[in-house]
Protein backbone atom coordinates (compact mmCIF):
# COMPACT_ATOMS: atom_id res chain seq x y z
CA UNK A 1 0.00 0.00 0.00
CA UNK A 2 1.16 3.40 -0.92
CA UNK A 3 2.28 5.49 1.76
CA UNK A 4 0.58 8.93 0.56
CA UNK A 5 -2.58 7.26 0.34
CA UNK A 6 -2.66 6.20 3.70
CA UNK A 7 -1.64 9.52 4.48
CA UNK A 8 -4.22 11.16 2.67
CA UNK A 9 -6.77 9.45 3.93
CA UNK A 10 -5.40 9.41 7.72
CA UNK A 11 -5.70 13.38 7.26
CA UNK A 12 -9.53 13.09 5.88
CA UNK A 13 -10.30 10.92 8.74
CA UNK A 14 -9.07 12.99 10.95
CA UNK A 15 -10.81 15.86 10.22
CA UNK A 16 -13.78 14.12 10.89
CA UNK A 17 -12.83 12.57 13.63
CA UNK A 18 -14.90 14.63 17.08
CA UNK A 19 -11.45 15.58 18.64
CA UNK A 20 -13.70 16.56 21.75
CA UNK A 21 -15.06 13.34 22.53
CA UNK A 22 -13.28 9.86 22.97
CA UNK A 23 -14.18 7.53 19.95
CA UNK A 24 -14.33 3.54 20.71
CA UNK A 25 -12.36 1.46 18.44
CA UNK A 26 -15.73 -0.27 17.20
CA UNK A 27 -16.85 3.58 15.52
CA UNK A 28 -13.39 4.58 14.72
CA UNK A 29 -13.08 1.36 12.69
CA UNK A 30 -16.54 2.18 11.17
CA UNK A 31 -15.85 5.55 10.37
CA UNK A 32 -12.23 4.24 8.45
CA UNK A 33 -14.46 1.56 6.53
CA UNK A 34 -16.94 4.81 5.53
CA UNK A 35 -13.91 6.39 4.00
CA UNK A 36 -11.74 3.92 2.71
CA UNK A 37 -15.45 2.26 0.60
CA UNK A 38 -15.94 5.90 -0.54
CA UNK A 39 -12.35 6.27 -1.81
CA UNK A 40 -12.08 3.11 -3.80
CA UNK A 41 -15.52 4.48 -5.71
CA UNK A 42 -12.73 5.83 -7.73
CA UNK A 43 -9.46 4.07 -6.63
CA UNK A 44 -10.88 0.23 -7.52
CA UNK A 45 -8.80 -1.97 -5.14
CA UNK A 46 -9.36 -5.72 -4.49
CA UNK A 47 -11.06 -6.79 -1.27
CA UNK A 48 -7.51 -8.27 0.51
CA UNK A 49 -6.09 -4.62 -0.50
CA UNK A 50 -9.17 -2.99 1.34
CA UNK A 51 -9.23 -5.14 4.32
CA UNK A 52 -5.33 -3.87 4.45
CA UNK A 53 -5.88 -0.34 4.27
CA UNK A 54 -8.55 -0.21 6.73
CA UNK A 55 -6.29 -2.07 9.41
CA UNK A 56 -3.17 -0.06 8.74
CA UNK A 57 -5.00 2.98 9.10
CA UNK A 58 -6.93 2.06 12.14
CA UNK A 59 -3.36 1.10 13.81
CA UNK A 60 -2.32 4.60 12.87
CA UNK A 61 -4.89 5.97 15.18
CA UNK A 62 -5.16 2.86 17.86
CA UNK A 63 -2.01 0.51 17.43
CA UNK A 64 1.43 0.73 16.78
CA UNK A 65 0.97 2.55 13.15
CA UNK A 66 3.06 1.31 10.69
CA UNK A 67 4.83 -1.28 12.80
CA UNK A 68 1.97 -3.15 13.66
CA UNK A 69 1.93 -5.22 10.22
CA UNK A 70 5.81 -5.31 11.29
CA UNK A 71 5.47 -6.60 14.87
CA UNK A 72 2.48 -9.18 13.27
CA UNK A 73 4.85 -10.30 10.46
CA UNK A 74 6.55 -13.87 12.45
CA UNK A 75 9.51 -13.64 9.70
CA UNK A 76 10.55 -10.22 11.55
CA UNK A 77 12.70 -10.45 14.65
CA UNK A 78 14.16 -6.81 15.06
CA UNK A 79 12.65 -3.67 13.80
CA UNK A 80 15.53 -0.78 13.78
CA UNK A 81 14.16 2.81 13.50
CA UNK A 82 17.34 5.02 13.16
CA UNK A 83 15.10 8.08 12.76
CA UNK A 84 11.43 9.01 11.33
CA UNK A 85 12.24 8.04 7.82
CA UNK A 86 15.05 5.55 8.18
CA UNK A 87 13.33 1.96 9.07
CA UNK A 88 15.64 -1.53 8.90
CA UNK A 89 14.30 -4.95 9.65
CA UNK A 90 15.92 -8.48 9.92
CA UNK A 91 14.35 -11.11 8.65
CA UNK A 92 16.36 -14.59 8.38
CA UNK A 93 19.57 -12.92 9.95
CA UNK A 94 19.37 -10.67 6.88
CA UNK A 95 19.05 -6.40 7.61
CA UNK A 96 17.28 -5.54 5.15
CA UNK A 97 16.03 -1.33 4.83
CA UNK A 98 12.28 -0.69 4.03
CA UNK A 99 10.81 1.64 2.02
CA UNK A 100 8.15 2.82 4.25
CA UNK A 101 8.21 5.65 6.55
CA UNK A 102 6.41 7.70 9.54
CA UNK A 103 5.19 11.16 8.03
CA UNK A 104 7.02 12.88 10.72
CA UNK A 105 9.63 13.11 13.37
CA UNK A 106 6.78 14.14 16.04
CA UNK A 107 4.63 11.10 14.67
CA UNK A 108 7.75 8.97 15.48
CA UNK A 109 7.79 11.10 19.04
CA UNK A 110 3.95 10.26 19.69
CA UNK A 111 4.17 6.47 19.00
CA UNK A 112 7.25 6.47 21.30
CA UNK A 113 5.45 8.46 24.31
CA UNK A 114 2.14 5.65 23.56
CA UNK A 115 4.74 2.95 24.26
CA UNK A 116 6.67 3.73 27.40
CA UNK A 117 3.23 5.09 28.67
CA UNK A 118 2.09 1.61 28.44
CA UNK A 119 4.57 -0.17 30.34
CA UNK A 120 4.99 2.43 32.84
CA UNK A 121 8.21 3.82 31.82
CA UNK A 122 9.24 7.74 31.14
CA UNK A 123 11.87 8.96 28.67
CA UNK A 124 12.44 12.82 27.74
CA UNK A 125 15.18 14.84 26.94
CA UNK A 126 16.60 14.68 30.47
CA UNK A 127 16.31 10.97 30.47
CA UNK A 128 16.79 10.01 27.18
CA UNK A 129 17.35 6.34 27.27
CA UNK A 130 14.96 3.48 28.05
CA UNK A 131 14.51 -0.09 28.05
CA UNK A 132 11.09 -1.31 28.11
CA UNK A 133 8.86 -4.34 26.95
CA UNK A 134 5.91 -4.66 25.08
CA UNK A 135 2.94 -6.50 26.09
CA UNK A 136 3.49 -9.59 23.49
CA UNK A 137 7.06 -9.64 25.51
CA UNK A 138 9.21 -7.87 22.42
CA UNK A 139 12.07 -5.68 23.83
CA UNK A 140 11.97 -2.23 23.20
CA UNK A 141 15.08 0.07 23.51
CA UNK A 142 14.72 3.80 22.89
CA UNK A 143 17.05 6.87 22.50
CA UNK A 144 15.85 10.37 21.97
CA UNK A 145 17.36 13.96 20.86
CA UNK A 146 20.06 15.27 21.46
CA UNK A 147 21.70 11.93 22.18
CA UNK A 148 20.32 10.19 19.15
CA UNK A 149 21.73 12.84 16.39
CA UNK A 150 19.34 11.68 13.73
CA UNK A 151 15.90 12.12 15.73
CA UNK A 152 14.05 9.58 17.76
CA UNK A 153 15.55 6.09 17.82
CA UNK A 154 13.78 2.72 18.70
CA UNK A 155 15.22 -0.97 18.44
CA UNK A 156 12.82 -3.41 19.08
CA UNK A 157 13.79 -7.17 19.75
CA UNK A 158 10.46 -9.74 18.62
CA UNK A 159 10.78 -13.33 20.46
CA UNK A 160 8.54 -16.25 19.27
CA UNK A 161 5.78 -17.15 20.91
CA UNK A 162 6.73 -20.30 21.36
CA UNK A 163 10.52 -20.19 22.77
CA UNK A 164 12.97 -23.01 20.90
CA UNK A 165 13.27 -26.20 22.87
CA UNK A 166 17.08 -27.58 22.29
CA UNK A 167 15.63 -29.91 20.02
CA UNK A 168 15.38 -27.16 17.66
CA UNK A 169 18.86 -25.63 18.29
CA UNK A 170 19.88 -29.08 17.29
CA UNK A 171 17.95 -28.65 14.30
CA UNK A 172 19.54 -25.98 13.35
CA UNK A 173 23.13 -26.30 13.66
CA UNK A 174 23.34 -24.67 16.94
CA UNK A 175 24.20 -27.28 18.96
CA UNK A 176 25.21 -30.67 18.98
CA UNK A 177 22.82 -33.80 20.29
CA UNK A 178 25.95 -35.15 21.83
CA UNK A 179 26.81 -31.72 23.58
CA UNK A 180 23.43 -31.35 24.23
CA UNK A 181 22.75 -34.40 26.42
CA UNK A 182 26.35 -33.19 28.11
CA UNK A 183 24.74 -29.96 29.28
CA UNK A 184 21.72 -31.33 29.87
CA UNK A 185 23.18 -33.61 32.69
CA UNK A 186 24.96 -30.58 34.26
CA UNK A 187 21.89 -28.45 34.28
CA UNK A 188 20.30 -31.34 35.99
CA UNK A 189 23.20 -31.74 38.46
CA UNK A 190 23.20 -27.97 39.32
CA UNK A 191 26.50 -27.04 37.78
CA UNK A 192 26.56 -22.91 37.86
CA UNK A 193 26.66 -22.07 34.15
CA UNK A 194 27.47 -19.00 32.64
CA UNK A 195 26.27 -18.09 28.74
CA UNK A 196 28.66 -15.57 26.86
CA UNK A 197 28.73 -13.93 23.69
CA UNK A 198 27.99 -10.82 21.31
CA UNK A 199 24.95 -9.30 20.69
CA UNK A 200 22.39 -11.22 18.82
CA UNK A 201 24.52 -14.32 19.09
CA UNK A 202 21.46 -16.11 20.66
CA UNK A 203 22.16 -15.86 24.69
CA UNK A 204 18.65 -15.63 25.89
CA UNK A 205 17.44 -18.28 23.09
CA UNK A 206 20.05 -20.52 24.39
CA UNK A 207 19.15 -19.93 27.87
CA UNK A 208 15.21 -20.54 27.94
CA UNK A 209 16.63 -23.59 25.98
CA UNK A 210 18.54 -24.92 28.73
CA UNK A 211 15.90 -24.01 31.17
CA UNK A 212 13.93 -26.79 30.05
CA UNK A 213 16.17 -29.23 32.11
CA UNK A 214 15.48 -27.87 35.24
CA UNK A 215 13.67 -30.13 37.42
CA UNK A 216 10.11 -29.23 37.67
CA UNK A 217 9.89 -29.83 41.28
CA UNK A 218 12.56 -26.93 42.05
CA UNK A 219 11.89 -23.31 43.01
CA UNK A 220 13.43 -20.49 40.58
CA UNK A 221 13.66 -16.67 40.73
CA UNK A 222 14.69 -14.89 37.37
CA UNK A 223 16.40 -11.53 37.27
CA UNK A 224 15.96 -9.19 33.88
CA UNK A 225 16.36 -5.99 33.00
CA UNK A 226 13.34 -6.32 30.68
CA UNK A 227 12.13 -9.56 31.18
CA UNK A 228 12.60 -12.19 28.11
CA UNK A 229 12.61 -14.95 29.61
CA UNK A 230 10.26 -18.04 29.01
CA UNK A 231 10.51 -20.71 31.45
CA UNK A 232 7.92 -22.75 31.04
CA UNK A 233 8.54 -26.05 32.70
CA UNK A 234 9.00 -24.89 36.13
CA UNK A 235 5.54 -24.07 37.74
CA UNK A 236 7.32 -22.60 41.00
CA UNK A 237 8.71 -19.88 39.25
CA UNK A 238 9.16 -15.70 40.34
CA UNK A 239 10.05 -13.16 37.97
CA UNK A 240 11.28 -10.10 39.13
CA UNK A 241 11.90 -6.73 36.45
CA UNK A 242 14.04 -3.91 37.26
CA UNK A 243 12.78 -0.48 37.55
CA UNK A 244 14.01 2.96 35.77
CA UNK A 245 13.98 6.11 38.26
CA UNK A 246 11.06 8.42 38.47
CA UNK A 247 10.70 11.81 36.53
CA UNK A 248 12.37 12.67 40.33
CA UNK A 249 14.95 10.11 40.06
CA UNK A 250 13.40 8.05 42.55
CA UNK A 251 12.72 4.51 42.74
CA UNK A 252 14.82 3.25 41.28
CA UNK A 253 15.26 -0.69 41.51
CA UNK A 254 18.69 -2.78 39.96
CA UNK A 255 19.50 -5.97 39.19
CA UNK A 256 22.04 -6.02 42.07
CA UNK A 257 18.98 -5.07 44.58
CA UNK A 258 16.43 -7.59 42.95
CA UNK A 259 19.62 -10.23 43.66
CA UNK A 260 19.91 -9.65 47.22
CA UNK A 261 15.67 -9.85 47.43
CA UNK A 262 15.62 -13.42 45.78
CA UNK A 263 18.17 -14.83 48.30
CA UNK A 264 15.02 -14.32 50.78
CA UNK A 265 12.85 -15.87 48.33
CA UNK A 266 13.85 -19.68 49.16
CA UNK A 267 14.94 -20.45 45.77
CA UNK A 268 16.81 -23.42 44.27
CA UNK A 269 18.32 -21.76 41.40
CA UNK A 270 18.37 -17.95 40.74
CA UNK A 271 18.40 -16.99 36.64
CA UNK A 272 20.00 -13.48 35.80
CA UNK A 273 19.43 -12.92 32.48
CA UNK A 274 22.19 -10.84 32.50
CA UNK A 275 24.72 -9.31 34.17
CA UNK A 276 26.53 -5.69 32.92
CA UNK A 277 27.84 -4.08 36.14
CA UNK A 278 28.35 -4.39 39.64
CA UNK A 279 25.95 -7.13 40.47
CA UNK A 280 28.08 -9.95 38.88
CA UNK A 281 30.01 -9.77 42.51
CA UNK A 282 26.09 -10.47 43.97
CA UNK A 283 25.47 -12.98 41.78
CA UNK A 284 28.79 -14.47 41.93
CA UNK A 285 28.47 -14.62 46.07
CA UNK A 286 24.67 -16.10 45.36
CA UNK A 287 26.47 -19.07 43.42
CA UNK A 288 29.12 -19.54 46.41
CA UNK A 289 26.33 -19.78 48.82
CA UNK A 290 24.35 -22.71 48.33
CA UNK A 291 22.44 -21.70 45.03
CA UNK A 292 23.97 -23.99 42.83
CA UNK A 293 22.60 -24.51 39.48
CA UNK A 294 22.36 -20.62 38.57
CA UNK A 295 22.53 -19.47 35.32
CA UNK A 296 22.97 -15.84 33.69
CA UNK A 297 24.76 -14.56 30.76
CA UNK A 298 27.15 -11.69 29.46
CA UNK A 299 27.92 -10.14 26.50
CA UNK A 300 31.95 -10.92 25.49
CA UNK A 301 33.82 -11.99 22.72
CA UNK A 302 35.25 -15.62 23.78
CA UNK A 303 34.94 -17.49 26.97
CA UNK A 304 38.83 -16.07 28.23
CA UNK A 305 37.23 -12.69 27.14
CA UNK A 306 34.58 -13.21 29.59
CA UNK A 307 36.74 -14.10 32.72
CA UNK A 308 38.25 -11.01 32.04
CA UNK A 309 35.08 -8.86 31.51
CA UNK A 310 33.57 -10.30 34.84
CA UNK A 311 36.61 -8.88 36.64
CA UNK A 312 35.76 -5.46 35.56
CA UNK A 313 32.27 -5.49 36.29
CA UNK A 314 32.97 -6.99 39.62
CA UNK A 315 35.94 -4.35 39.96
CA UNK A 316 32.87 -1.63 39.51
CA UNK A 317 30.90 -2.80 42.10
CA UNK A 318 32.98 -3.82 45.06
CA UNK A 319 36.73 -2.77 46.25
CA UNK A 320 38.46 -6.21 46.37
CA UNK A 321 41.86 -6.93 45.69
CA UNK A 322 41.76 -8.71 41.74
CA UNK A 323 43.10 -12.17 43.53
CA UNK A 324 40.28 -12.27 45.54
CA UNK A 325 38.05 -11.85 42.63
CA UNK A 326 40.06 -14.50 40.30
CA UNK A 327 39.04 -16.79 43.41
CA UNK A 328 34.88 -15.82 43.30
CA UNK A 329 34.24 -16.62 40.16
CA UNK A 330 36.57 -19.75 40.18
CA UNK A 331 34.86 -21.19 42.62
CA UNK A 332 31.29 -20.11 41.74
CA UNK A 333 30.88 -20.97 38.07
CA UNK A 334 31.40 -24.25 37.17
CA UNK A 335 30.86 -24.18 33.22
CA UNK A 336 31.03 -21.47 30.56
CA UNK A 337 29.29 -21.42 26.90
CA UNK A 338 30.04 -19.36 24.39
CA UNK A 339 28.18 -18.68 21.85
CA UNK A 340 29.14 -16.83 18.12
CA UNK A 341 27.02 -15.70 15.07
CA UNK A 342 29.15 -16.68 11.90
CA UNK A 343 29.73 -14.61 9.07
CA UNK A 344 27.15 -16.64 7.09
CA UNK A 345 24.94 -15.15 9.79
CA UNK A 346 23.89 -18.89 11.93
CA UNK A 347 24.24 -18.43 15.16
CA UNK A 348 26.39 -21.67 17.11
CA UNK A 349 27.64 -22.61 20.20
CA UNK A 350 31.48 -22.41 19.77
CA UNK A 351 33.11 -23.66 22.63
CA UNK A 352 32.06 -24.98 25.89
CA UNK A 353 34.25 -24.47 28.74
CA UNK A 354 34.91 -25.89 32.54
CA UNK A 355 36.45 -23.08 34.86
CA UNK A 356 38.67 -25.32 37.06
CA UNK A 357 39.73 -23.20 39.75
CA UNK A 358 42.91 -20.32 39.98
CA UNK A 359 46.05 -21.17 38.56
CA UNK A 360 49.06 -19.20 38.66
CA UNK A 361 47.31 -16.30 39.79
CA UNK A 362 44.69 -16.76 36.59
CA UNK A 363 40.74 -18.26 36.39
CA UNK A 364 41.78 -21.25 34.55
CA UNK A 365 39.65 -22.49 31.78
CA UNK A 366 39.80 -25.99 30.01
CA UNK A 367 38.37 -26.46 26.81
CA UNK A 368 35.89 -29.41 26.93
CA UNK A 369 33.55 -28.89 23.42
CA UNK A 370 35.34 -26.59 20.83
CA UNK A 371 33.66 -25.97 16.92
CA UNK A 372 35.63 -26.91 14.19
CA UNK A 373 35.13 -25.56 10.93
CA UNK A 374 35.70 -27.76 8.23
CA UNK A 375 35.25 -24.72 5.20
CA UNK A 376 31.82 -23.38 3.00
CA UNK A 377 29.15 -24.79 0.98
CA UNK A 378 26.44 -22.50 -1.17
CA UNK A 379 27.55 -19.84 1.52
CA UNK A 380 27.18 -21.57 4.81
CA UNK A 381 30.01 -22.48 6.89
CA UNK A 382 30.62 -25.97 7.46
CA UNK A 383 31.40 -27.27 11.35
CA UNK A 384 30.53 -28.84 14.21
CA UNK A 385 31.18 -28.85 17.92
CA UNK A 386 33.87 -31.66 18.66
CA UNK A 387 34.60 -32.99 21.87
CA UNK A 388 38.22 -32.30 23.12
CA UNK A 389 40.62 -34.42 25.07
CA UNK A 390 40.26 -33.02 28.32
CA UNK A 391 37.62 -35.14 30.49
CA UNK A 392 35.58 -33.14 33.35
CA UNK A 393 37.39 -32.29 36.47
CA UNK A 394 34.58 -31.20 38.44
CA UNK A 395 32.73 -34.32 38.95
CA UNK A 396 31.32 -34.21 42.44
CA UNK A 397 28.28 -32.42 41.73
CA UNK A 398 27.24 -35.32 39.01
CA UNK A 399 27.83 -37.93 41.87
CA UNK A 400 25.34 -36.14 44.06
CA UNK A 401 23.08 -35.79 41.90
CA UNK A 402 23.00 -39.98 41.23
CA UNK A 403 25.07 -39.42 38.28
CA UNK A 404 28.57 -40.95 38.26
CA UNK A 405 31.23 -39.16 37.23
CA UNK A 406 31.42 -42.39 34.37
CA UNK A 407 28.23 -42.06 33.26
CA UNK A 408 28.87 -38.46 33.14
CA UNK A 409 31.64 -38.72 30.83
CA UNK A 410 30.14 -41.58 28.54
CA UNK A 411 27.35 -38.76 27.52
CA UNK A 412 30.20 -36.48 27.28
């Protein structure tokens, strides 16, 4: 559908529209059928093309405008607005620019305002950044003027309704069955596991994924900044959001304070969905008291990368000598996964690491699953995840859990 018409008639329906009474959607949706039937008297269109128009210009009024056909479109699973007339999509790990866009900056402004409004969230020019979440669970992050240079800028992240089970990752190439049924046994055995990699390399896909082999009789608390999560085989569950400051810069609540509440919570596990600052060093002391079997993720280039990146965050929230830190998180996290999004655009689980303690002064890290590439076909990168030399060290927890340390390694 052209984009004048829909302005053109958005502007005639307007001016109709009683501005000084509110209009239910039932007679706002007649009134658009009235004009759009009286515009193709002379502008024949076929009945899908109608049924189109009339939707796309009621969700100009009532829904998300031009992004609702977006956000409805399951192929989609980021929408990137770098300003009012600058729209990018990915579809199939493709970006791919589209030729539509909002007829003005303060349009762009107004949709914005509608959005943090409903998930009661504020951004303005003296708070100009925001992370939010949409009813249907997408994540939406926003930056306005004057830190956004080109006008009003919104990213927002679609998940499926339906969250991938491993079986799918295997599926796809993510994951091996073989390395699979390995972490599967660890989640199991409450091994402390820690997801890393770069943005849109999968993380939070991989983690619901792994959720699944929690035991269903356990009690979790999850931890997000905007909650993704979909744990959906665990009926005792709590899920706890953080909370942006007031216009007054009150009331605020972070991840590191929502930590420290779930320790009174009584939970078996506790799920961050990710950690970016100074409550790794809460979530690290969580692990090394008695919540084994936590899980949370962080953004980093390579497993090694990671160690090193959890220093610094600790480092930011807590004055402890770096030793002392080296020794947290080699005794708290057991395994590490790291996970990379080729250059033919799959994303993969590239190496799977066991932290086994402080060596020479370092967190040591032993390579148990590494991918091997083996070169390209039609454009896709051929590999899979091979199993390395090294055998698991830290076996105890399999043993308590009724799993020998044999039967651990067979699966392995």
């Amino acid at each position: 559908m052209q984009e004048d018409v829909v302005l053109q008639l958005k502007s005639r329906i307007r001016d109709q529209l009683d501005l000084d009474h509110a209009m239910t959607d039932e007679a706002l949706m007649e009134r658009i059928e009235q004009t759009v039937f009286q515009w193709c008297s002379s502008h024949p269109l076929t009945s899908l093309e109608k049924v189109q128009l009339v939707r796309r210009l009621f969700h100009s009024f009532r829904g998300l405008d031009l992004l609702q056909p977006l956000m409805e479109d399951k192929s989609i699973t980021e929408i990137m607005i770098n300003s009012h007339d600058e729209l990018f999509v990915e579809r199939e790990g493709q970006l791919l620019r589209l030729p539509i866009t909002f007829e003005s900056q303060a349009r762009l402004e107004d949709l914005i305002q509608a959005v943090v409004a409903g998930v009661n969230r504020v951004v303005n020019e003296s708070s100009p950044i925001v992370d939010a979440r949409l009813k249907d669970g997408s994540r939406v992050h926003i930056v306005l003027p004057p830190v956004a240079l080109k006008g009003p800028t919104m990213t927002i992240r679609k998940f499926p309704e339906q969250p991938l089970q491993m079986e799918d990752l295997i599926l796809r190439g993510a994951i091996t069955e073989e390395a699979a049924a390995f972490l599967a046994q660890l989640v199991a055995a409450k091994y402390n596991i820690f997801i890393s990699g770069g943005t849109g390399s999968g993380k939070t896909t991989f983690l619901n994924a792994l959720s699944q082999f929690i035991p269903s009789d356990e009690r979790i608390v999850t931890i997000e900044d905007s909650a993704e999560l979909q744990i959906r085989t665990v009926p005792n569950l709590v899920s706890l959001e953080t909370r942006n400051a007031n216009t007054e810069g009150k009331g605020e609540i972070t991840i590191r304070e929502l930590i420290r509440a779930s320790l009174r919570m009584r939970p078996s596990r506790i799920v961050v969905g990710e950690v970016r600052g100074g409550e790794s060093i809460d979530m690290l002391q969580a692990m090394n008291t008695g919540h084994d079997g936590s899980l949370s993720t962080g953004h980093s280039n390579s497993a090694r990368d990671m160690m090193a990146r959890l220093e610094t965050m600790v480092l930011s929230g807590a004055d402890l000598p770096i030793a002392v830190i080296r020794q947290q998180i080699g005794s708290a996290i057991d395994i590490v996964v790291h996970l990379s999004r080729l250059r033919d655009r799959t994303r993969r689980v590239t190496e799977i690491c066991e932290i086994t303690g402080v060596q020479n002064g370092e967190v040591s890290l032993q390579s148990l699953y590494k991918f091997e590439e083996k070169g390209e076909r039609e454009g896709l990168v051929i590999g899979a995840l091979k199993r390395t030399a090294h055998p698991l060290q830290r076996t105890w927890k399999l043993q308590m859990a009724g799993l020998s340390s044999e039967k651990g390694e067979e699966s392995a």
